[in-house]
Structure formats: structure tokens, C-alpha cells
C-alpha atoms as a PDB file:
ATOM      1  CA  UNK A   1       0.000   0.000   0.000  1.00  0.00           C
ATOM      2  CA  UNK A   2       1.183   3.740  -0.994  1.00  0.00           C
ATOM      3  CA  UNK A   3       0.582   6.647   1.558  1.00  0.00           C
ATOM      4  CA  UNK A   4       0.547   9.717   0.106  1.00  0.00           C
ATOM      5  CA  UNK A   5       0.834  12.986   2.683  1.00  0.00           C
ATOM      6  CA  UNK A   6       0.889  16.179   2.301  1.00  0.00           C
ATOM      7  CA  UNK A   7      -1.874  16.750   0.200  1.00  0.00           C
ATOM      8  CA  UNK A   8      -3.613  18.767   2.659  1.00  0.00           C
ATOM      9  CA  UNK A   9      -0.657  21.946   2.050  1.00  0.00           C
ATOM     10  CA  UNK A  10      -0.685  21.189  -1.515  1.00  0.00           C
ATOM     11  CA  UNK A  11      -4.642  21.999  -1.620  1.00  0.00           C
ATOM     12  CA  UNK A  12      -3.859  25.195   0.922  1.00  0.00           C
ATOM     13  CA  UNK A  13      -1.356  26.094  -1.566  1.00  0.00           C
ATOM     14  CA  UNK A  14      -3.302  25.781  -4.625  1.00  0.00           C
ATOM     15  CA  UNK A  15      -6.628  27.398  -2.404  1.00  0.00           C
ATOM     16  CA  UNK A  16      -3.726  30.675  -1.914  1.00  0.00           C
ATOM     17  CA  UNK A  17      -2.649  30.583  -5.537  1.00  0.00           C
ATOM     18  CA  UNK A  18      -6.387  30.549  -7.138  1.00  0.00           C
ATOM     19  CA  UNK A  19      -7.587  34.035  -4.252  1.00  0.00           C
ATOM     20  CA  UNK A  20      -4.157  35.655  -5.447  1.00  0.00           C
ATOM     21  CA  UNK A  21      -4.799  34.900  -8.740  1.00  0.00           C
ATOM     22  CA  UNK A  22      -8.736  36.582  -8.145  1.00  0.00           C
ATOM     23  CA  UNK A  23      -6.768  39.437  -6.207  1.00  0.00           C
ATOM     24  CA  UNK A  24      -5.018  40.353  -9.637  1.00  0.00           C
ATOM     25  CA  UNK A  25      -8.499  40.385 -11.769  1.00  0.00           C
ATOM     26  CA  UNK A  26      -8.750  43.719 -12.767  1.00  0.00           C
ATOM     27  CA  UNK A  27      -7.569  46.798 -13.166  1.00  0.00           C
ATOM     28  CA  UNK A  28      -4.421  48.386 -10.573  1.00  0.00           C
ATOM     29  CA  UNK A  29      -3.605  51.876 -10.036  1.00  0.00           C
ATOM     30  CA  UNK A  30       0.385  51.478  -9.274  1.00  0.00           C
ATOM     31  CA  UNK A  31       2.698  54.112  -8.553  1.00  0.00           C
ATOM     32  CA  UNK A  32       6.030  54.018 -10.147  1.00  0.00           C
ATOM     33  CA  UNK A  33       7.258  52.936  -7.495  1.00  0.00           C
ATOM     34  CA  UNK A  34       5.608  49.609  -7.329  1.00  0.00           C
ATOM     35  CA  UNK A  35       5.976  48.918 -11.240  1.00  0.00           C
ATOM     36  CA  UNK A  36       9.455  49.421 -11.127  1.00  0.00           C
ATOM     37  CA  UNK A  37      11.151  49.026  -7.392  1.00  0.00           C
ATOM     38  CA  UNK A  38      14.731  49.508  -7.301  1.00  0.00           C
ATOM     39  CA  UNK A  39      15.546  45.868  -7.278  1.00  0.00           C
ATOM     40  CA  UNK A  40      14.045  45.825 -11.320  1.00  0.00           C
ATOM     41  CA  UNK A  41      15.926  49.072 -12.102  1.00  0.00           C
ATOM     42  CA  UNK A  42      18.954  47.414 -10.967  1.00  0.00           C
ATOM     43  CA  UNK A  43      18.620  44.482 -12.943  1.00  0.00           C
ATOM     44  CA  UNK A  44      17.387  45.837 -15.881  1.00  0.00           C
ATOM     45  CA  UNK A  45      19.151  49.519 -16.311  1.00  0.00           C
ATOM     46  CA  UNK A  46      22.171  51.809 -15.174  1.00  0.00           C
ATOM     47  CA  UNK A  47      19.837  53.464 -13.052  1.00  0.00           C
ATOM     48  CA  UNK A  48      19.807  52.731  -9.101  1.00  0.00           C
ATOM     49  CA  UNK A  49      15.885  53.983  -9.246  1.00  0.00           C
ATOM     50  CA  UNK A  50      13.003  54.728 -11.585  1.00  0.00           C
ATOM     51  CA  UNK A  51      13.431  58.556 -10.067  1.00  0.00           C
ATOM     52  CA  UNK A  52      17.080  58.366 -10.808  1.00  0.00           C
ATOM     53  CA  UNK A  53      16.409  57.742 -14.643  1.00  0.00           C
ATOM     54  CA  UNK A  54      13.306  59.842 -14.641  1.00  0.00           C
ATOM     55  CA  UNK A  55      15.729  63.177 -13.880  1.00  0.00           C
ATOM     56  CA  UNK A  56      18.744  61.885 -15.909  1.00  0.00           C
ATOM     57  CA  UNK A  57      16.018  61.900 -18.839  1.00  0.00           C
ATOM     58  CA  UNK A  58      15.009  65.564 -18.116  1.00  0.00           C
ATOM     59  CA  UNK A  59      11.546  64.581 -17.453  1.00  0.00           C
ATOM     60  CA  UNK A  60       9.567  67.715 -16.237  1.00  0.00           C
ATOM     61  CA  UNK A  61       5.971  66.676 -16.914  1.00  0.00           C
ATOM     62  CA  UNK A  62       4.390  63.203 -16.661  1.00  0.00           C
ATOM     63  CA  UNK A  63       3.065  63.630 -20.344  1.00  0.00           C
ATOM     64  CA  UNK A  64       7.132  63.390 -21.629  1.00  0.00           C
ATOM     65  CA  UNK A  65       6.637  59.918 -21.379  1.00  0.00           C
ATOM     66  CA  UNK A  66       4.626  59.157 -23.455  1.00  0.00           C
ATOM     67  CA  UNK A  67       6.752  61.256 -26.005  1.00  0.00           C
ATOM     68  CA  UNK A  68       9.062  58.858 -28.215  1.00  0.00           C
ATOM     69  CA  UNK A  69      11.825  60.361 -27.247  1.00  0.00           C
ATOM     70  CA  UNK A  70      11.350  59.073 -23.511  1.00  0.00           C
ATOM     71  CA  UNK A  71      10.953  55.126 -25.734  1.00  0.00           C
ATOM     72  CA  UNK A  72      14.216  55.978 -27.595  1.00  0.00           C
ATOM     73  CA  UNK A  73      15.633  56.446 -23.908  1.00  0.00           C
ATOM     74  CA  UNK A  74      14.802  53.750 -22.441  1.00  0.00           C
ATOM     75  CA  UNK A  75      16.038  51.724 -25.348  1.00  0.00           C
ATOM     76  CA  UNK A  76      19.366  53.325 -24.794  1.00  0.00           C
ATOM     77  CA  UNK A  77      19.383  53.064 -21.267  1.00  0.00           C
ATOM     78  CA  UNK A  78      18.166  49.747 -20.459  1.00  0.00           C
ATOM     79  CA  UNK A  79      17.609  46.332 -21.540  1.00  0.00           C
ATOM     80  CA  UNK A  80      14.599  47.020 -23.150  1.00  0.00           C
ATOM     81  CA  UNK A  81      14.188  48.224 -27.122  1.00  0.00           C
ATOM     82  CA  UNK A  82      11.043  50.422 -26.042  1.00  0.00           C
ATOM     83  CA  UNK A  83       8.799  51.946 -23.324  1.00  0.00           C
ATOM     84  CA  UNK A  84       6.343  49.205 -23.884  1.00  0.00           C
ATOM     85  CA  UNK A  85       8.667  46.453 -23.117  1.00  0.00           C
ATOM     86  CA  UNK A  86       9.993  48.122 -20.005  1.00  0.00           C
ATOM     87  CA  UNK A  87       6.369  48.211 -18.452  1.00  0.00           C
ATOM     88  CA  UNK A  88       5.052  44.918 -19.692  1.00  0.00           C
ATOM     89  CA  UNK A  89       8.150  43.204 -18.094  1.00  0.00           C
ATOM     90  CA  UNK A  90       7.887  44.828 -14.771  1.00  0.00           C
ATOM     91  CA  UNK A  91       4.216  44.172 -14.876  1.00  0.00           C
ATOM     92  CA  UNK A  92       5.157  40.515 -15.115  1.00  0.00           C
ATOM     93  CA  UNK A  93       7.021  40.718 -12.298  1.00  0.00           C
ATOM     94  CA  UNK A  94       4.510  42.587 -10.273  1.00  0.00           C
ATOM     95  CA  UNK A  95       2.144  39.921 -11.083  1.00  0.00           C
ATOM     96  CA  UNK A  96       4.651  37.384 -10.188  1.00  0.00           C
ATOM     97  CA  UNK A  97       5.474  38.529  -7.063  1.00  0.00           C
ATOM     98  CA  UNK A  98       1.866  39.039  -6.118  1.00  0.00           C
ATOM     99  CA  UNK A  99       1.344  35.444  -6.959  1.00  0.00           C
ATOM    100  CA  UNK A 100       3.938  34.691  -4.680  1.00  0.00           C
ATOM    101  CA  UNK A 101       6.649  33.428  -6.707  1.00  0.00           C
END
């Protein structure tokens, strides 16, 4: 005969997973911030903050980005080849880490 255990934490687990998953339904209002802590700005540009890159740009208004010169920027400046990319990636990892993984 097999015994299986543990089951009961998987199905915790998986009960978690599925209300985090609800939790992320939706729209979310996110600061910058929260989109792009340090930690991703680290990895993913020469910046040590989304602020830091913000002033080296010589943004002044929150409208500049969605100029395409604050795109051709970031594709200088990071690992991404646009504006798009950048947020779609940290919006991965938002989700991600909301998830919990």
C-alpha cells in the first residue's frame, strides 16, 4: 500500500494561488514605485531607481513619457528596445510577485 501525505498543504497552496490569482483580476492603479522598485531598475538599467532615470532623462511633466523620445531612452538606457517592453516586463514581475513566486 502507498501513503501519500501532504496533500492537505498542496490543496492550501493551490486554495492561496487561485484568491491571489482573483486578487489580480482587474484593473491596478500602481505608482512608479511599485511597477518598477529599485531591485528591477537594478537588474534591468544603469539606473539605481526609476526617479534616478526619470531626472537623468530631463523629465519635467508626466506627459514626456509618453513622447518617443522618452521610448528611444529607455532603449538606450536599459535592456529594453522600447517603453512598452519596459512596463510589460515589470508588470510581469509585479504579477509574479503578487502570486507569490
Amino acid at each position: 500500500m502507498l501513503k501519500i501525505t501532504g496533500l492537505d498543504k498542496l490543496q492550501r497552496r493551490l486554495d492561496d494561488l487561485q484568491r491571489r490569482a482573483k486578487d489580480l483580476d482587474g484593473t491596478h492603479d500602481l505608482t512608479f514605485a511599485e511597477l518598477f522598485p529599485d531591485s528591477f531598475m537594478h537588474r534591468n538599467t544603469r539606473f539605481p531607481s526609476m526617479q534616478a532615470m526619470i531626472d537623468d532623462a530631463g523629465i519635467e511633466d508626466g506627459d514626456d513619457i509618453q513622447k518617443p523620445e522618452w521610448s528611444s531612452f529607455v532603449a538606450q538606457h536599459t535592456k529594453f528596445s522600447s517603453w512598452d517592453e519596459m512596463k510589460s516586463a515589470a508588470g510581469q514581475e509585479w504579477a509574479k510577485k503578487q502570486l507569490g513566486f
